[in-house]
Protein backbone atom coordinates (compact mmCIF):
# COMPACT_ATOMS: atom_id res chain seq x y z
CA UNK A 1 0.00 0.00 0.00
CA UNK A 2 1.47 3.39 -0.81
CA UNK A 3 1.94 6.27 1.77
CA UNK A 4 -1.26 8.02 -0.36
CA UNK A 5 -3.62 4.93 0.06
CA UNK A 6 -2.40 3.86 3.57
CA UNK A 7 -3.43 8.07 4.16
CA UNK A 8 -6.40 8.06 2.23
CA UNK A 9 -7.38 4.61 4.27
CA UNK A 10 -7.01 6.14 7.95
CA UNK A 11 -9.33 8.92 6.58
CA UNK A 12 -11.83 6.47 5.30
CA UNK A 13 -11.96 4.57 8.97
CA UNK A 14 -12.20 8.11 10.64
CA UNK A 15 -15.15 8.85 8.71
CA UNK A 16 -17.28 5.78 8.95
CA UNK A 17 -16.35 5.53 12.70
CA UNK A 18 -18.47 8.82 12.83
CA UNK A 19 -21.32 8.16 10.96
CA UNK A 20 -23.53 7.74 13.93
CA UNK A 21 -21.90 11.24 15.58
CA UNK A 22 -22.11 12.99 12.20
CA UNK A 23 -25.97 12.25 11.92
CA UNK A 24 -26.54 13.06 15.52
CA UNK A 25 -24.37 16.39 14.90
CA UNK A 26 -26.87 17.14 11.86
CA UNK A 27 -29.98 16.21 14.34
CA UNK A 28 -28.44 19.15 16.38
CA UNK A 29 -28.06 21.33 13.67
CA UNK A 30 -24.04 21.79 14.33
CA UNK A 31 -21.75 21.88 11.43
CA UNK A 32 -18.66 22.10 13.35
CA UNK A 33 -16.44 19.24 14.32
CA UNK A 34 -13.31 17.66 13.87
CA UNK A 35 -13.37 15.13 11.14
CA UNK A 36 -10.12 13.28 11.65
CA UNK A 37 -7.49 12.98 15.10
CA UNK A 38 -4.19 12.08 13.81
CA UNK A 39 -2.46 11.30 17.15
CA UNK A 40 -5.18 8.51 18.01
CA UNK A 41 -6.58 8.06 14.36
CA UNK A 42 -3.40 6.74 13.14
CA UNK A 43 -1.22 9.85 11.57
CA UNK A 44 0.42 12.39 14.07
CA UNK A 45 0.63 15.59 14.39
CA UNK A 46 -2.43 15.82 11.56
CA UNK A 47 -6.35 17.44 12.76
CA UNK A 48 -8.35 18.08 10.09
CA UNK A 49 -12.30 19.87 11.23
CA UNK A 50 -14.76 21.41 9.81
CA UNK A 51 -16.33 25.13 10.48
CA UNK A 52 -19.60 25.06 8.22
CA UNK A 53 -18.46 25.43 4.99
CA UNK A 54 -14.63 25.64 5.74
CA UNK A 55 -12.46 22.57 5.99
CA UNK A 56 -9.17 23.51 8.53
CA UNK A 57 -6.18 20.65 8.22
CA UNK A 58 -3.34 21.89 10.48
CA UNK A 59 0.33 19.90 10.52
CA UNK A 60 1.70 20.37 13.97
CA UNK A 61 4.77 17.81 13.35
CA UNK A 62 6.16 17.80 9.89
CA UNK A 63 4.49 20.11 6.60
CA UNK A 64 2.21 18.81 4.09
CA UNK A 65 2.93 18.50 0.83
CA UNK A 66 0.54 20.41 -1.79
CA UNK A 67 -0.33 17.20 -3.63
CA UNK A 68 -0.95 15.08 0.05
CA UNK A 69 -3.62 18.28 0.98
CA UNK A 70 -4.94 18.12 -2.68
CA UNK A 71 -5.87 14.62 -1.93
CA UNK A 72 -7.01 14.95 1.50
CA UNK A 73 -9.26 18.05 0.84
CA UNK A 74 -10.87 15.69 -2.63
CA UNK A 75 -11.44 13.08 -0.53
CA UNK A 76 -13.54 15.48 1.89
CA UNK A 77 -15.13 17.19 -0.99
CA UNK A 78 -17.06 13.65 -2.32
CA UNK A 79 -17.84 12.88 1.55
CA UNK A 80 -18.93 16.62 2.85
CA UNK A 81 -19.95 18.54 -0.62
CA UNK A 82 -20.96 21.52 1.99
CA UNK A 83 -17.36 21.89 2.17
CA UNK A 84 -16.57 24.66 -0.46
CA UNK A 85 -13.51 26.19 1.13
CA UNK A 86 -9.88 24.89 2.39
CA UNK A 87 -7.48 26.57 5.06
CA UNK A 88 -3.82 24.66 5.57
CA UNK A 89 -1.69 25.62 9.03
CA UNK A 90 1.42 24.32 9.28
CA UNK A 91 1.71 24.73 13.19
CA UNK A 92 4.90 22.83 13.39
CA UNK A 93 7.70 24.03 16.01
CA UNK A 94 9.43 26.96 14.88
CA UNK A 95 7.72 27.94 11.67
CA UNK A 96 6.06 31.25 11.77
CA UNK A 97 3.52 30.10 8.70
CA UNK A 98 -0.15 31.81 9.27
CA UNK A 99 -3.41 29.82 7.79
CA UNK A 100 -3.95 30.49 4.69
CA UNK A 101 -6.90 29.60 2.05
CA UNK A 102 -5.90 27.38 -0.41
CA UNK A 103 -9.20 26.95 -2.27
CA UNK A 104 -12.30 28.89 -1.81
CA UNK A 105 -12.27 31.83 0.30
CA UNK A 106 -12.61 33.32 4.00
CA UNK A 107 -15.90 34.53 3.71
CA UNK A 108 -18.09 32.25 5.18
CA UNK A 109 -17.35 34.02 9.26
CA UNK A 110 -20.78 32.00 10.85
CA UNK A 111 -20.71 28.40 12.50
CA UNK A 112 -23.97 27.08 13.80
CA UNK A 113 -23.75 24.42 17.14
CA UNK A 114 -26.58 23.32 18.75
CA UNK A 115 -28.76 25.87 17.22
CA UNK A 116 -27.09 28.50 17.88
CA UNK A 117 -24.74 30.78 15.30
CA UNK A 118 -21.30 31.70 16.56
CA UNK A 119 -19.11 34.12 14.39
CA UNK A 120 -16.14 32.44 13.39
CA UNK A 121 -12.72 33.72 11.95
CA UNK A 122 -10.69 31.32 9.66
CA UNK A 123 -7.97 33.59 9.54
CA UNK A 124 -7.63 33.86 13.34
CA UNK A 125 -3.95 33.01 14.21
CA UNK A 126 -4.93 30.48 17.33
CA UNK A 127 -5.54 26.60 16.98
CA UNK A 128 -9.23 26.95 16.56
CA UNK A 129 -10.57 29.65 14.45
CA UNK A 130 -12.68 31.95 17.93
CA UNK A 131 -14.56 28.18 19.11
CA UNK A 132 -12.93 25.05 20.49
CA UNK A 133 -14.47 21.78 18.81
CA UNK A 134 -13.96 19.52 22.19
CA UNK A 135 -15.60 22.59 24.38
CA UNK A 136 -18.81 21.23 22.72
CA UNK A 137 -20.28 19.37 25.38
CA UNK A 138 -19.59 21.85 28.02
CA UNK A 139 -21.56 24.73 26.22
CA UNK A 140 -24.11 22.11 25.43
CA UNK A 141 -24.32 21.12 28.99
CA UNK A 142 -24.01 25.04 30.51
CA UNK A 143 -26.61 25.65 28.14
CA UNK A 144 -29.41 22.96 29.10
CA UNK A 145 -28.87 24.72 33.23
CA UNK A 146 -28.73 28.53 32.28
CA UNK A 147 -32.91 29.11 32.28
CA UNK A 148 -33.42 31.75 34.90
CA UNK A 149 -29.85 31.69 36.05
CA UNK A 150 -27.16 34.11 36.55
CA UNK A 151 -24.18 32.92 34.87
CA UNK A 152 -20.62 34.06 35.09
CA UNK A 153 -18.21 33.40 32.16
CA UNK A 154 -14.40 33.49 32.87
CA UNK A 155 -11.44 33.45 31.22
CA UNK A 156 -14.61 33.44 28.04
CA UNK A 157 -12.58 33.54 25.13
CA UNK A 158 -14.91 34.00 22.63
CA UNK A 159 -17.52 33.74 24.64
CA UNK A 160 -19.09 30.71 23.58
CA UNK A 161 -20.49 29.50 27.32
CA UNK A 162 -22.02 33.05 27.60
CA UNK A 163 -23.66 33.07 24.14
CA UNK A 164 -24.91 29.68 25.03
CA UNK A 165 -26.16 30.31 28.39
CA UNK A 166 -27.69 33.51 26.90
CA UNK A 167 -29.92 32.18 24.59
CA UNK A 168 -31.10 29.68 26.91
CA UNK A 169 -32.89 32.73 28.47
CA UNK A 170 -30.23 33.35 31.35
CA UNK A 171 -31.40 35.95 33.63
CA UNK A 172 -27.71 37.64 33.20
CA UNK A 173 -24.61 36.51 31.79
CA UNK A 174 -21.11 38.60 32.42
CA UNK A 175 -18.05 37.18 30.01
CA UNK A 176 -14.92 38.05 31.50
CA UNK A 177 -11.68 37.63 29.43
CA UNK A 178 -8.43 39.85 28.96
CA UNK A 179 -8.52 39.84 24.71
CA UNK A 180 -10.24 42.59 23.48
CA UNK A 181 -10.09 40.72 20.10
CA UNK A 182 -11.91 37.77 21.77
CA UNK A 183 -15.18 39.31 23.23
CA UNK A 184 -15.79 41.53 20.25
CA UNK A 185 -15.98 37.83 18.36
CA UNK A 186 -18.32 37.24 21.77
CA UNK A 187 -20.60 40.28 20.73
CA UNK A 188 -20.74 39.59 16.88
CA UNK A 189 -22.26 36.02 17.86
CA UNK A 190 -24.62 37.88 20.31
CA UNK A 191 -26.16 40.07 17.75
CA UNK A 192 -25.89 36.88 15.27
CA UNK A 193 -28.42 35.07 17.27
CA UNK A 194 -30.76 38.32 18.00
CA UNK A 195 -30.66 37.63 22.33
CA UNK A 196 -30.82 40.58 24.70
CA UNK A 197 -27.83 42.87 24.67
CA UNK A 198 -29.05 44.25 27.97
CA UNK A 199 -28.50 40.61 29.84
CA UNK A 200 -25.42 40.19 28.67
CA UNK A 201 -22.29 42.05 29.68
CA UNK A 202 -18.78 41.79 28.72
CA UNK A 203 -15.67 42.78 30.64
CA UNK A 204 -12.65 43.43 29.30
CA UNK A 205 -10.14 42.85 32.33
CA UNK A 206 -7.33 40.37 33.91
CA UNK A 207 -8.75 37.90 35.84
CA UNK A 208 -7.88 38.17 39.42
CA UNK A 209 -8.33 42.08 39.73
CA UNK A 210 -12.09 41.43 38.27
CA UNK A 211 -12.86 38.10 40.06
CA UNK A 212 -10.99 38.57 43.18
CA UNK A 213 -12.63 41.54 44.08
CA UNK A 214 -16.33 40.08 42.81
CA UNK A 215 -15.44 37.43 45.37
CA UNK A 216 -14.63 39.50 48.26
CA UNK A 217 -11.12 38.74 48.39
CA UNK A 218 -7.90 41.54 48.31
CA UNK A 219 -5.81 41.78 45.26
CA UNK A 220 -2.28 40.92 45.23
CA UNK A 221 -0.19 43.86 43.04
CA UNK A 222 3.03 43.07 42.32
CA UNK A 223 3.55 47.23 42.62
CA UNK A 224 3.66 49.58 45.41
CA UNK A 225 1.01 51.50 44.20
CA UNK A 226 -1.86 49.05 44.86
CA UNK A 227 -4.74 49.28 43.05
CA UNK A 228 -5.40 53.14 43.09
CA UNK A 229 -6.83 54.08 39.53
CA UNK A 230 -7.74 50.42 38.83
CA UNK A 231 -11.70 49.72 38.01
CA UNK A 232 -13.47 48.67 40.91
CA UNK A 233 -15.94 45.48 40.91
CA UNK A 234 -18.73 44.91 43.52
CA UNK A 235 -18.60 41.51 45.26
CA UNK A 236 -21.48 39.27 43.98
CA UNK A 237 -22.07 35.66 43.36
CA UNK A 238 -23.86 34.04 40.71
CA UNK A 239 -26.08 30.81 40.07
CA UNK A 240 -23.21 29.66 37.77
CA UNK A 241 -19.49 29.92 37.43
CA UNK A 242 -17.55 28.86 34.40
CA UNK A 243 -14.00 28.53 34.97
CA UNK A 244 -12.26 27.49 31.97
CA UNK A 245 -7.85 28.59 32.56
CA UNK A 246 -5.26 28.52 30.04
CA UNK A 247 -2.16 26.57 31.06
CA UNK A 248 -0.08 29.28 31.86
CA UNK A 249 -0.74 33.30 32.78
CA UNK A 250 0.87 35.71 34.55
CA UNK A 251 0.20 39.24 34.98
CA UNK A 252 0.65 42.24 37.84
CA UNK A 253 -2.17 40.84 39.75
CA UNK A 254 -1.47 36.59 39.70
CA UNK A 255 -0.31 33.96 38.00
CA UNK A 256 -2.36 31.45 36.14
CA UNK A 257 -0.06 27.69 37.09
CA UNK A 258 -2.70 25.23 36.11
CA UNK A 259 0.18 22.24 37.19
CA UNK A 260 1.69 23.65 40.23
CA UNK A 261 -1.04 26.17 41.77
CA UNK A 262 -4.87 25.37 40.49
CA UNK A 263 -6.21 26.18 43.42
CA UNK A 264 -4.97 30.03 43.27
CA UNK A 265 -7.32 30.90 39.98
CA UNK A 266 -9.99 28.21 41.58
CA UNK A 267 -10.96 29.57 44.94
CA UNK A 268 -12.31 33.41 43.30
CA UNK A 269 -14.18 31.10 41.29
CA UNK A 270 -15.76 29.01 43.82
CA UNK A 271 -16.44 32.85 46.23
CA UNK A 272 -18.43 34.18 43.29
CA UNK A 273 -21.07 30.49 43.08
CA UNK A 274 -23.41 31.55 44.98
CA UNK A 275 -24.72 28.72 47.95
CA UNK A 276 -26.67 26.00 45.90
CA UNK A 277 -24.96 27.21 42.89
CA UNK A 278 -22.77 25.58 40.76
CA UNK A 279 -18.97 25.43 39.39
CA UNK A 280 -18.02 24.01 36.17
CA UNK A 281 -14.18 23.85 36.46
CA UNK A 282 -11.38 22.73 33.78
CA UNK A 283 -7.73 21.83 33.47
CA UNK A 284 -6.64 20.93 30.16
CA UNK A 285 -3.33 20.01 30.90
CA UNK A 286 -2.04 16.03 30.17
CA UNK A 287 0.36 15.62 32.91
CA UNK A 288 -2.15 16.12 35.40
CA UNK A 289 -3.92 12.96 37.15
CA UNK A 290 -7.71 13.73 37.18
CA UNK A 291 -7.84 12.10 40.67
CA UNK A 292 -5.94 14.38 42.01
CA UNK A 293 -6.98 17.45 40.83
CA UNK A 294 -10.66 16.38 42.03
CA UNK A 295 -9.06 15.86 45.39
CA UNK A 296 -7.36 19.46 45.15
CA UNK A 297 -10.42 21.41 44.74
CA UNK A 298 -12.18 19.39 46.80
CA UNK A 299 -9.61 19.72 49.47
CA UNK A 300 -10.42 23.61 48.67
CA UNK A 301 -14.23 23.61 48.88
CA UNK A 302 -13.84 22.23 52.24
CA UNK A 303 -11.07 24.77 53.51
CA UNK A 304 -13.66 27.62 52.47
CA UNK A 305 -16.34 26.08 54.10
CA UNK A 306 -18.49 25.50 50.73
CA UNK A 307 -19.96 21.69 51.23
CA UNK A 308 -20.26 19.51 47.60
CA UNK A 309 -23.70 18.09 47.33
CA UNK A 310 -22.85 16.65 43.42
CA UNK A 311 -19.23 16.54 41.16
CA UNK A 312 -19.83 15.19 38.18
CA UNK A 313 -17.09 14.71 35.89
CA UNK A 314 -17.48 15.73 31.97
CA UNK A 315 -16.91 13.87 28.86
CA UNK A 316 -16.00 15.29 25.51
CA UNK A 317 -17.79 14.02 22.28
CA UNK A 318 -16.30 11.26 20.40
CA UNK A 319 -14.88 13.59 17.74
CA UNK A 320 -11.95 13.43 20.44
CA UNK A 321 -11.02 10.11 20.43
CA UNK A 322 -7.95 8.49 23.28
CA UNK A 323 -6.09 5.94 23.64
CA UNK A 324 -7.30 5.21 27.14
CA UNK A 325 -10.47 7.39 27.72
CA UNK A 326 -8.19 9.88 29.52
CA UNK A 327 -8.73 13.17 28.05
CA UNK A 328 -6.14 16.28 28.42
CA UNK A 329 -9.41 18.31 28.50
CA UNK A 330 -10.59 17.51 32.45
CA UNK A 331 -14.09 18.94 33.18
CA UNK A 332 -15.98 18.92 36.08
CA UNK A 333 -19.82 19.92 37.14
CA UNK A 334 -20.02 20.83 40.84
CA UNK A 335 -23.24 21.66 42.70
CA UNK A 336 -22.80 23.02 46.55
CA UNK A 337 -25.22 23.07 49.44
C-alpha cells in the first residue's frame, strides 16, 4: 500500500467511525467538528475539522505536501460537498507560517452548534478559528442549566459558554476575558443570534483584579502602588461559574499555574457560586492525574467552608477520540449546598 492509500485509508476509517456522531451532529443542527485525530486516528501531528463550509487541516509535526492536501481536501469534498472552502496551518515548532486559504475563500465568518450561530474567523492566528471543537459538550451542557440563572463566564474567550447560556434565556450573563479581540468575536455572535444585549455584559479585564474583588477577596499587586486608579468590581455571586484557565498566565495581579497552583485561579471562582450554585471547572493540561486534581479542589471547597452536594465529571464528544479514555481536557460539574 502506498503512503497516499495507507493516508487516504485512515481517513476512510475516521469517517465511517463517525457516521452515527455525524448524523446526531446534523440532528443538532451543528456543522462544526473535527473530522479526523491524527495522534489517536493513526497519523500524528495531523487534525483536520470542519467550520460550516470551511475545511481547517493543520500539521503540527512535519508540513504537508501540496499534492498530500490536494488529496485529502478531494477526498472530503465527495464525503462533505458543503465543504466549499480549504485553510492549511502548518503549526509545526518553529515555523512562523499563518493559515492560509488554499481553495475557496474566507468569507463564510458563521458556524452554527446546537442551534445557535457563533461568528467564526478562519484567519484567526490560534488553533481553533474563535470556538474550540472539544468545548462542545460543556456549552451544550451550561446551556441545558442557564434558564433563569445568573451565569458568570471566565477566562470566556470568545464567549461561547455566555452566548450559550444567553440564549437559553439566562437571567444575566457577564463574560470576563483579557482579549479585546476575543469578546468583540463574543458580541458579533450575540447580535448573530438576535438575544438581549441588555443581559449580557462583557468585561474586558485580567482575571484576578475582576474576580478577586467580585469574590470578596484583596488583590495581590506586584507594585507599590496598589490598586489606586484600577476599576473597581462589587462583590457578587452568581447561580453559575464557568472557569475554563489557560495553562499558563501571569500578569501584575497573579499567575495562572494550572500544574503547580490550580487552586490560586480556583478559589475566586468558587467565592463568586453563589450557595446552591454551581462550578463548572477545567484543566486541560495532560500531565495532570484527574484524581488528584478532584481531590485538590475538593480539598479547597472544604477549607472555604463550601460543602459539595454533586461533582460530576465531563466527557467530551467522540470527535476526540484516546487511547485510554483519559482526556487532556478535564471537566468537572459541581453543585454546593
Amino acid at each position: 500500500m502506498t503512503e497516499i492509500h495507507a493516508m487516504i485509508n485512515h481517513l476512510e476509517q475516521a469517517f465511517d467511525k463517525r457516521a452515527l456522531f455525524l448524523a446526531q451532529m446534523q440532528q443538532q443542527q451543528t456543522d462544526c467538528y473535527r473530522l479526523f485525530h491524527g495522534s489517536v486516528e493513526g497519523i500524528m501531528g495531523l487534525t483536520i475539522d470542519r467550520y460550516a463550509s470551511n475545511l481547517l487541516i493543520q500539521s503540527f509535526h512535519t508540513p504537508i505536501s501540496p499534492q498530500t492536501l490536494i488529496d485529502i481536501y478531494t477526498f472530503y469534498f465527495q464525503h462533505k460537498p458543503e465543504i466549499k472552502n480549504v485553510f492549511y496551518h502548518n503549526r509545526a515548532k518553529g515555523t512562523k507560517q499563518s493559515r492560509q486559504c488554499i481553495v475557496g475563500d474566507a468569507k463564510s465568518t458563521v458556524i452554527t452548534e446546537n442551534g445557535i450561530r457563533y461568528f467564526s474567523d478562519m484567519r484567526h492566528a490560534g488553533q481553533d478559528p474563535l470556538l474550540f471543537l472539544d468545548f462542545r459538550h460543556a456549552r451544550r451542557l451550561i446551556k441545558s442549566i442557564s434558564q433563569h440563572k445568573t451565569v458568570l463566564n471566565t477566562f470566556s474567550f470568545s464567549c461561547g459558554i455566555g452566548i450559550a447560556a444567553a440564549s437559553a434565556g439566562a437571567s444575566k450573563v457577564v463574560n470576563v476575558d483579557f482579549a479585546i479581540s476575543a469578546l468583540d468575536a463574543g458580541k458579533k455572535s450575540l447580535l448573530e443570534n438576535q438575544l438581549d444585549t441588555e443581559k449580557t455584559q462583557f468585561i474586558h479585564e485580567d482575571y484576578f483584579l475582576a474576580i478577586r474583588q467580585m469574590a470578596g477577596l484583596s488583590i495581590p499587586v506586584r507594585q507599590k502602588r496598589g490598586i489606586k486608579g484600577l476599576k473597581q468590581y462589587p462583590k457578587q455571586d452568581f447561580d453559575i461559574v464557568v472557569l475554563d484557565p489557560p495553562r499558563w498566565a501571569k500578569s501584575k495581579f497573579g499567575t495562572v499555574d494550572l500544574v503547580r497552583d490550580y487552586n490560586s485561579v480556583f478559589k475566586p471562582a468558587l467565592l463568586t457560586t453563589r450557595p446552591g450554585g454551581q462550578l463548572f471547572c477545567t484543566n486541560n493540561v495532560a500531565q495532570v492525574d484527574q484524581q488528584q486534581w478532584i481531590d485538590g479542589i475538593s480539598r479547597c471547597c472544604e477549607k472555604n467552608k463550601r460543602p459539595i452536594t454533586d461533582l460530576k465529571l465531563i466527557s467530551v464528544d467522540e470527535d476526540f477520540p484516546t487511547f485510554d479514555d483519559n482526556h487532556p481536557l478535564k471537566q468537572a460539574l459541581i453543585t454546593f449546598a
